[in-house]
C-alpha atoms as a PDB file:
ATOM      1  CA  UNK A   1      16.718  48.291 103.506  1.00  0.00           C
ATOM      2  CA  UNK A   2      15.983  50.893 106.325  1.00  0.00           C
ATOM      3  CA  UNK A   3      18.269  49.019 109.036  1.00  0.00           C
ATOM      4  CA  UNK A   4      20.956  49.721 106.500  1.00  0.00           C
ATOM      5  CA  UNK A   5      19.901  53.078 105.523  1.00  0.00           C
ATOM      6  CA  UNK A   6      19.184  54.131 109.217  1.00  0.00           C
ATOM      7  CA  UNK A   7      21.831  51.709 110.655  1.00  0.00           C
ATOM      8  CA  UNK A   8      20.055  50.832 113.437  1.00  0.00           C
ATOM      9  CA  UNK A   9      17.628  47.786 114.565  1.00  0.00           C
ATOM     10  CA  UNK A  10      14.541  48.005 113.058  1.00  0.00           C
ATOM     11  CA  UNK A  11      12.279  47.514 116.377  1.00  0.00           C
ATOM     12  CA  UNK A  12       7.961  47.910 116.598  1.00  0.00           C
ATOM     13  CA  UNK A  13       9.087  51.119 118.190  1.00  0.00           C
ATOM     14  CA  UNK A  14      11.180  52.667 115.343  1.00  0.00           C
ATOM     15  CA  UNK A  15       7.899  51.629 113.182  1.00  0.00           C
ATOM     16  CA  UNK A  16       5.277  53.334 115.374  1.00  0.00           C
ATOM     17  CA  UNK A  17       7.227  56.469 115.522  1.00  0.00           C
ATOM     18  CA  UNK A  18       8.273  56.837 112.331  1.00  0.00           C
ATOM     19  CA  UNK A  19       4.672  55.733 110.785  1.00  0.00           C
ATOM     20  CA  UNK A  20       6.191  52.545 108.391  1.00  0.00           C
ATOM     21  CA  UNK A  21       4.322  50.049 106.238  1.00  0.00           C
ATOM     22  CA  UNK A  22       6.527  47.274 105.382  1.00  0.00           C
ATOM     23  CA  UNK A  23       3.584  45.011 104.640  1.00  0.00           C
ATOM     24  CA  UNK A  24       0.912  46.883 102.239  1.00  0.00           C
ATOM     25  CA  UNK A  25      -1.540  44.045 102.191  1.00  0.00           C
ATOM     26  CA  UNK A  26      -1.863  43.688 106.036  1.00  0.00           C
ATOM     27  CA  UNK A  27      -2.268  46.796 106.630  1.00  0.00           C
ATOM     28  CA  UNK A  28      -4.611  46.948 104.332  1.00  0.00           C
ATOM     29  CA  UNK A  29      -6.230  44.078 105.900  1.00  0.00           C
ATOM     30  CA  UNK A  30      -5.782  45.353 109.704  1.00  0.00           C
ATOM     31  CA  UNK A  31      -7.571  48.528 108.867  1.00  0.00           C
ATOM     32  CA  UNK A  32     -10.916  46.970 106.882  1.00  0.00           C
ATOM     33  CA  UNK A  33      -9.838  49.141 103.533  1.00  0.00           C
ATOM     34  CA  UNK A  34     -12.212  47.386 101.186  1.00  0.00           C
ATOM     35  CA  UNK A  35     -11.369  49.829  98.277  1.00  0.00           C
ATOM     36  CA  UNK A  36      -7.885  49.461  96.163  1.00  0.00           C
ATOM     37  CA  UNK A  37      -6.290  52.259  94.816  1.00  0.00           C
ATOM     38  CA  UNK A  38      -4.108  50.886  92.421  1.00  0.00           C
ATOM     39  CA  UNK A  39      -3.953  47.942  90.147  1.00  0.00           C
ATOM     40  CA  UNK A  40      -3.719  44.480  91.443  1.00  0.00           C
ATOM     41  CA  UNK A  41      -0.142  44.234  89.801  1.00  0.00           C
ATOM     42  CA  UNK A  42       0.693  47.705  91.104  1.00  0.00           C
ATOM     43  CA  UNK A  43      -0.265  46.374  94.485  1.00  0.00           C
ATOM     44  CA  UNK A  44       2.078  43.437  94.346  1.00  0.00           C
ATOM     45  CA  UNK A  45       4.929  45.438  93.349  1.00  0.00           C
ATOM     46  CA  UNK A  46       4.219  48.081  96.375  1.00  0.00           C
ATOM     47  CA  UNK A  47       4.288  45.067  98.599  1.00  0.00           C
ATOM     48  CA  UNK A  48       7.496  43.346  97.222  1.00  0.00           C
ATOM     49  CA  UNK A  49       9.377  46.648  96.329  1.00  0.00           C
ATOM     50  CA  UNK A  50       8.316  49.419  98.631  1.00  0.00           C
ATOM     51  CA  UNK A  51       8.093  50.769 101.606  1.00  0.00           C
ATOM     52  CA  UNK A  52       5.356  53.193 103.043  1.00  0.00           C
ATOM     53  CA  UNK A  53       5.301  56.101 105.102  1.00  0.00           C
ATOM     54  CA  UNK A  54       1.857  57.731 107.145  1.00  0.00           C
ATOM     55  CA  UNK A  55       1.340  61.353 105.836  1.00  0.00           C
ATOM     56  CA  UNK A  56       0.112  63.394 108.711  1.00  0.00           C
ATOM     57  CA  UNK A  57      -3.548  62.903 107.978  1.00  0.00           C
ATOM     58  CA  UNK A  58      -3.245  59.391 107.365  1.00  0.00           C
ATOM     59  CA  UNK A  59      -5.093  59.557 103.911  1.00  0.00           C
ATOM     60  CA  UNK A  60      -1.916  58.809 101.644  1.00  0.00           C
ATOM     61  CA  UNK A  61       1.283  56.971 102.262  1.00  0.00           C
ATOM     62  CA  UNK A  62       4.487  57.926 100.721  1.00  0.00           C
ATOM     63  CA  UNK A  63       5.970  54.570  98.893  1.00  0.00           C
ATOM     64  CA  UNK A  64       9.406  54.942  98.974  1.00  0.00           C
ATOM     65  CA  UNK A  65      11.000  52.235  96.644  1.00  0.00           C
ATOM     66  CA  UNK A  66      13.378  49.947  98.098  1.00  0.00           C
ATOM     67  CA  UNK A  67      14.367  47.288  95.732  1.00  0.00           C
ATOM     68  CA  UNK A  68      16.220  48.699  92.797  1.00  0.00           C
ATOM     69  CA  UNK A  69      15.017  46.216  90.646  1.00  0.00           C
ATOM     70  CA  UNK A  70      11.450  46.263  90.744  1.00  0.00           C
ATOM     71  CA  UNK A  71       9.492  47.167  87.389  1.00  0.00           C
ATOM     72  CA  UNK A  72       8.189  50.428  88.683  1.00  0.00           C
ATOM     73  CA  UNK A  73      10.259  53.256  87.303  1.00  0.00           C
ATOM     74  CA  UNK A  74       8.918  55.530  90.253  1.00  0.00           C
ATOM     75  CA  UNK A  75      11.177  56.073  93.313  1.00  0.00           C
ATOM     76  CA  UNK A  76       8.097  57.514  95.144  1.00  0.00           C
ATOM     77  CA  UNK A  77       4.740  57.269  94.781  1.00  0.00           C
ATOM     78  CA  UNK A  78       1.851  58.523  96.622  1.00  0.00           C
ATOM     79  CA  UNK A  79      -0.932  56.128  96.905  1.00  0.00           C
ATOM     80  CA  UNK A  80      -4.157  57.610  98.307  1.00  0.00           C
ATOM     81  CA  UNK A  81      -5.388  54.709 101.528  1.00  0.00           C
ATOM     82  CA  UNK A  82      -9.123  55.569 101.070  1.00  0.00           C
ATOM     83  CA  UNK A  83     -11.182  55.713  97.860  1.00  0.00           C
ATOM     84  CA  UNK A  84     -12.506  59.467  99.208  1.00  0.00           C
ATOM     85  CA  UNK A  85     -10.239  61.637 100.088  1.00  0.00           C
ATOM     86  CA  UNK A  86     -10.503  63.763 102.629  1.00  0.00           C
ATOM     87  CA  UNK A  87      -7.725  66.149 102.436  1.00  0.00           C
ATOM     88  CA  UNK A  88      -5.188  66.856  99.960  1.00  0.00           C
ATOM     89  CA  UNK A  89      -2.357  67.319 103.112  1.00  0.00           C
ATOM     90  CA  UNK A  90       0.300  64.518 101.858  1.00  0.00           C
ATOM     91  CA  UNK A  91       3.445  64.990 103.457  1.00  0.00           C
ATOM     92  CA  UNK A  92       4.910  63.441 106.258  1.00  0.00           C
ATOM     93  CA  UNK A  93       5.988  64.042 109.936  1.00  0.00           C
ATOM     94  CA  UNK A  94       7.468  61.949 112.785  1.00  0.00           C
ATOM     95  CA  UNK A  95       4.885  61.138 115.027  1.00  0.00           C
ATOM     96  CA  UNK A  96       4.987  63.737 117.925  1.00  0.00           C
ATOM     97  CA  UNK A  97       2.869  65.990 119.999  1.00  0.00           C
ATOM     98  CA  UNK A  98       1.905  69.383 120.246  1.00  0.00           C
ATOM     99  CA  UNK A  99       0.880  71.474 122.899  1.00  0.00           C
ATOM    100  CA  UNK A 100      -2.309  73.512 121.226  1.00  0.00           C
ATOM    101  CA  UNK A 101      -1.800  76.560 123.732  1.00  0.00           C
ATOM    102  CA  UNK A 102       1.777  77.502 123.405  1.00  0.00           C
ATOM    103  CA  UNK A 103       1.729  79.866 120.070  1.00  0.00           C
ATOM    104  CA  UNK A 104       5.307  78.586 119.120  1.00  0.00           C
ATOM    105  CA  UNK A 105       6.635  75.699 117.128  1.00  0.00           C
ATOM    106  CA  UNK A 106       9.800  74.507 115.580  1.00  0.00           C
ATOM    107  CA  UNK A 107       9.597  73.172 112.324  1.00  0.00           C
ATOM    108  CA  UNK A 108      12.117  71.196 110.618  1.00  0.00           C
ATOM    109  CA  UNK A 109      11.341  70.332 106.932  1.00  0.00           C
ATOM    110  CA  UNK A 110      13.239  68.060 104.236  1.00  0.00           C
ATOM    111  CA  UNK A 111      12.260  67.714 100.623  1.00  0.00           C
ATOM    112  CA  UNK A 112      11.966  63.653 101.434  1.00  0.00           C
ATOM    113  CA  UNK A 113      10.971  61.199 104.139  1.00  0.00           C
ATOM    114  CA  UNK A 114      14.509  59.259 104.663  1.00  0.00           C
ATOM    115  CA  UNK A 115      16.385  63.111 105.172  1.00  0.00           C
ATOM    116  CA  UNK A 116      13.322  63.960 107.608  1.00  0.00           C
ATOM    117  CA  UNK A 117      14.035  60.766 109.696  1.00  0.00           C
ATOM    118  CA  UNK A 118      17.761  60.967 109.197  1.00  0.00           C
ATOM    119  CA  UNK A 119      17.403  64.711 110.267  1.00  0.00           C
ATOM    120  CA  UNK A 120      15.111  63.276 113.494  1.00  0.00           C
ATOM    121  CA  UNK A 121      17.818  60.964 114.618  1.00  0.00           C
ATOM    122  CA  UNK A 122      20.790  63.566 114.405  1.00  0.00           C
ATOM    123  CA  UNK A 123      19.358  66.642 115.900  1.00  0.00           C
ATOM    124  CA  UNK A 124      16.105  65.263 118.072  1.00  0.00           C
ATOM    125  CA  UNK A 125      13.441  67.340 119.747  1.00  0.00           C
ATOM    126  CA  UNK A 126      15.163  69.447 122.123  1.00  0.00           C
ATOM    127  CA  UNK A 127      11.695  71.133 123.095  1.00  0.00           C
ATOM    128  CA  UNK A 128       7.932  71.178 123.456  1.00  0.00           C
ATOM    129  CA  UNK A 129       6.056  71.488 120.049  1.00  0.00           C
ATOM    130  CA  UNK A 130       8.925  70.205 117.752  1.00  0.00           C
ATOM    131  CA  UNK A 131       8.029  68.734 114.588  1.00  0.00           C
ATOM    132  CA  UNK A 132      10.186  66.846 111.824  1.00  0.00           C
ATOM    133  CA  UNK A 133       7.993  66.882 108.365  1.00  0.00           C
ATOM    134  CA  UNK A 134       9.099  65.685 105.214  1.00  0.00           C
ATOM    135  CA  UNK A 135       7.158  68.445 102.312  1.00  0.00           C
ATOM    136  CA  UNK A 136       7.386  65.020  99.923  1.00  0.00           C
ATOM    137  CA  UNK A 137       8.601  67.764  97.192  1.00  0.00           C
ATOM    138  CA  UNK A 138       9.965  71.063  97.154  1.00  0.00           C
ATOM    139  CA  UNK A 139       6.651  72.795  98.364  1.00  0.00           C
ATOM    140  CA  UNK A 140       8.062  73.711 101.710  1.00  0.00           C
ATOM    141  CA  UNK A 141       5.819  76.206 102.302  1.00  0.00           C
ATOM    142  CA  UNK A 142       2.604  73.951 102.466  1.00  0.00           C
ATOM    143  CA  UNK A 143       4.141  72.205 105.465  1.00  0.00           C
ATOM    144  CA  UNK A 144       4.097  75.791 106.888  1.00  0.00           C
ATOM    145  CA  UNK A 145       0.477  76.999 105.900  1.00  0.00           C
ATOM    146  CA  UNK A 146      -0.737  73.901 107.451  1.00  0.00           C
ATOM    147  CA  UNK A 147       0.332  74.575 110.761  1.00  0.00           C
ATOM    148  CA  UNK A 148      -0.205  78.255 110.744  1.00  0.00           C
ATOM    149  CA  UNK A 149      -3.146  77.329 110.089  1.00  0.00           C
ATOM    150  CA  UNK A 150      -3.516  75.095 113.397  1.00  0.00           C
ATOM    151  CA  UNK A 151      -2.861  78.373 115.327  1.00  0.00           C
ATOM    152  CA  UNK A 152       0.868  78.390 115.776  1.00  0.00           C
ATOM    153  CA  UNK A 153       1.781  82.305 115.841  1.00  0.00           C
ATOM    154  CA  UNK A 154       5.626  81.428 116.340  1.00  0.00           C
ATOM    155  CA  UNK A 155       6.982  79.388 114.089  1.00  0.00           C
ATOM    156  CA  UNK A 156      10.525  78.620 113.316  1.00  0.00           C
ATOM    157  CA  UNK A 157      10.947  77.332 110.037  1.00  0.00           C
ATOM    158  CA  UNK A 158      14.433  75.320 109.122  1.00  0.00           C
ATOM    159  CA  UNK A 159      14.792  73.728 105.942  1.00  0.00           C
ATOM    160  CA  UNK A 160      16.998  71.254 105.123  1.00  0.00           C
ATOM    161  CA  UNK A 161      16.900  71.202 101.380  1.00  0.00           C
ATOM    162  CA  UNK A 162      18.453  68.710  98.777  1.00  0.00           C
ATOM    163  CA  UNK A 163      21.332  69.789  96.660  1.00  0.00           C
ATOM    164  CA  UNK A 164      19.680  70.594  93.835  1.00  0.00           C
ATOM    165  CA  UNK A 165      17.159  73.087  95.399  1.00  0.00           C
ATOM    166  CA  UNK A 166      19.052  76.721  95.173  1.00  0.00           C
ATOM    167  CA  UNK A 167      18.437  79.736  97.295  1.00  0.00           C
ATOM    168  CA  UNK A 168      16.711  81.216  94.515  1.00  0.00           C
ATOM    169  CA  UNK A 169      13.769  78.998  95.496  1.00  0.00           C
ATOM    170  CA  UNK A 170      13.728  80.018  98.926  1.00  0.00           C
ATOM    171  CA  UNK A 171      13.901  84.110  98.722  1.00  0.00           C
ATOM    172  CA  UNK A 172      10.831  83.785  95.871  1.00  0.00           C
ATOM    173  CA  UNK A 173       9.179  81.634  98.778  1.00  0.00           C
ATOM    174  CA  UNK A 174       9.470  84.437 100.996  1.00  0.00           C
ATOM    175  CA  UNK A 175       9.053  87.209  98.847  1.00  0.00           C
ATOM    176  CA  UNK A 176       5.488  85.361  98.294  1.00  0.00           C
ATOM    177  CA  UNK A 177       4.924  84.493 101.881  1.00  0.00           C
ATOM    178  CA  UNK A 178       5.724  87.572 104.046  1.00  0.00           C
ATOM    179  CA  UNK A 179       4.210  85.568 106.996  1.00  0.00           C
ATOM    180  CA  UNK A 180       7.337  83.582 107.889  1.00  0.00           C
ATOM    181  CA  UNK A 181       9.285  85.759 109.831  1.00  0.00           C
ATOM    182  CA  UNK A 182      11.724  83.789 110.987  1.00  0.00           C
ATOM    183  CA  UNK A 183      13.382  81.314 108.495  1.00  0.00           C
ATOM    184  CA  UNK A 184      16.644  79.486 108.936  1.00  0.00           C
ATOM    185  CA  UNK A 185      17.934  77.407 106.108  1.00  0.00           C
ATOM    186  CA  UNK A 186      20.116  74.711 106.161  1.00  0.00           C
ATOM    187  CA  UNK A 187      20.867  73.378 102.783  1.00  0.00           C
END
């Protein structure tokens, strides 16, 4: 499924950086998780039918479905990796690095995970502190707030919405949140 949706080989590398789980049970196994968060059936149609992304914490992974015929009417789902959660941060970025002392960032958001890595692979970091994220919805915003609050005094915002997602839902997102200053949209 993703070598044809990314076209490209499907190497460890591409899996490290972009934080995939094609096998549910070993990773479950690899990382000692002793608690399931799902139903045993559930569980064997996440590992037959799904993929999974990392969320930025680590604490959830995105299951993106990837057998159309699988019984499971969800496309996504986000199932929870420990039995206490943490943080309620779920969405998803392409691993990277920041540098902590320079006040700016560039953040490019999509509403879901395949656009963010699609987005990734056409565009690329061009610069330090550079982030793909995927919001996992159309709360765009939270992406933001999270790394505002990490410090970042800079931060240019460029959203790369789905179809369906007007530019009504954008100005009421900045009416709300006078704090982004600086918001290029790209839908």
């Amino acid at each position: 499924y993703l070598k044809e949706r990314f076209n490209t080989e499907i190497t460890p590398e591409f899996l490290q950086r972009y934080k995939v789980v094609l096998d549910l049970k070993k990773f479950i196994k690899d990382n000692d998780i002793k608690f399931l968060n799902a139903k045993l059936e559930e569980m064997n149609i996440f590992q037959s039918s799904y993929i999974g992304f990392s969320s930025i914490t680590g604490q959830f992974l995105t299951m993106r479905k990837s057998n159309p015929d699988s019984s499971m009417s969800h496309r996504y789902y986000d199932y929870p990796v420990f039995k206490r959660k943490e943080s309620s941060v779920k969405f998803y970025t392409v691993r990277h690095r920041l540098n902590i002392l320079n006040p700016s960032l560039r953040l490019h958001i999509t509403e879901g995970v395949m656009d963010c890595i699609d987005i990734h692979n056409f565009i690329g970091p061009r610069g330090e502190n550079e982030v793909f994220c995927a919001a996992c919805g159309k709360n765009y915003f939270n992406v933001v707030r999270f790394f505002l609050t990490m410090g970042f005094l800079d931060v240019d915002v460029h959203i790369y919405s789905d179809n369906d997602t007007g530019l009504g839902h954008f100005r009421k997102i900045i009416r709300k949140n006078r704090i982004i200053s600086d918001l290029s949209l790209s839908v």
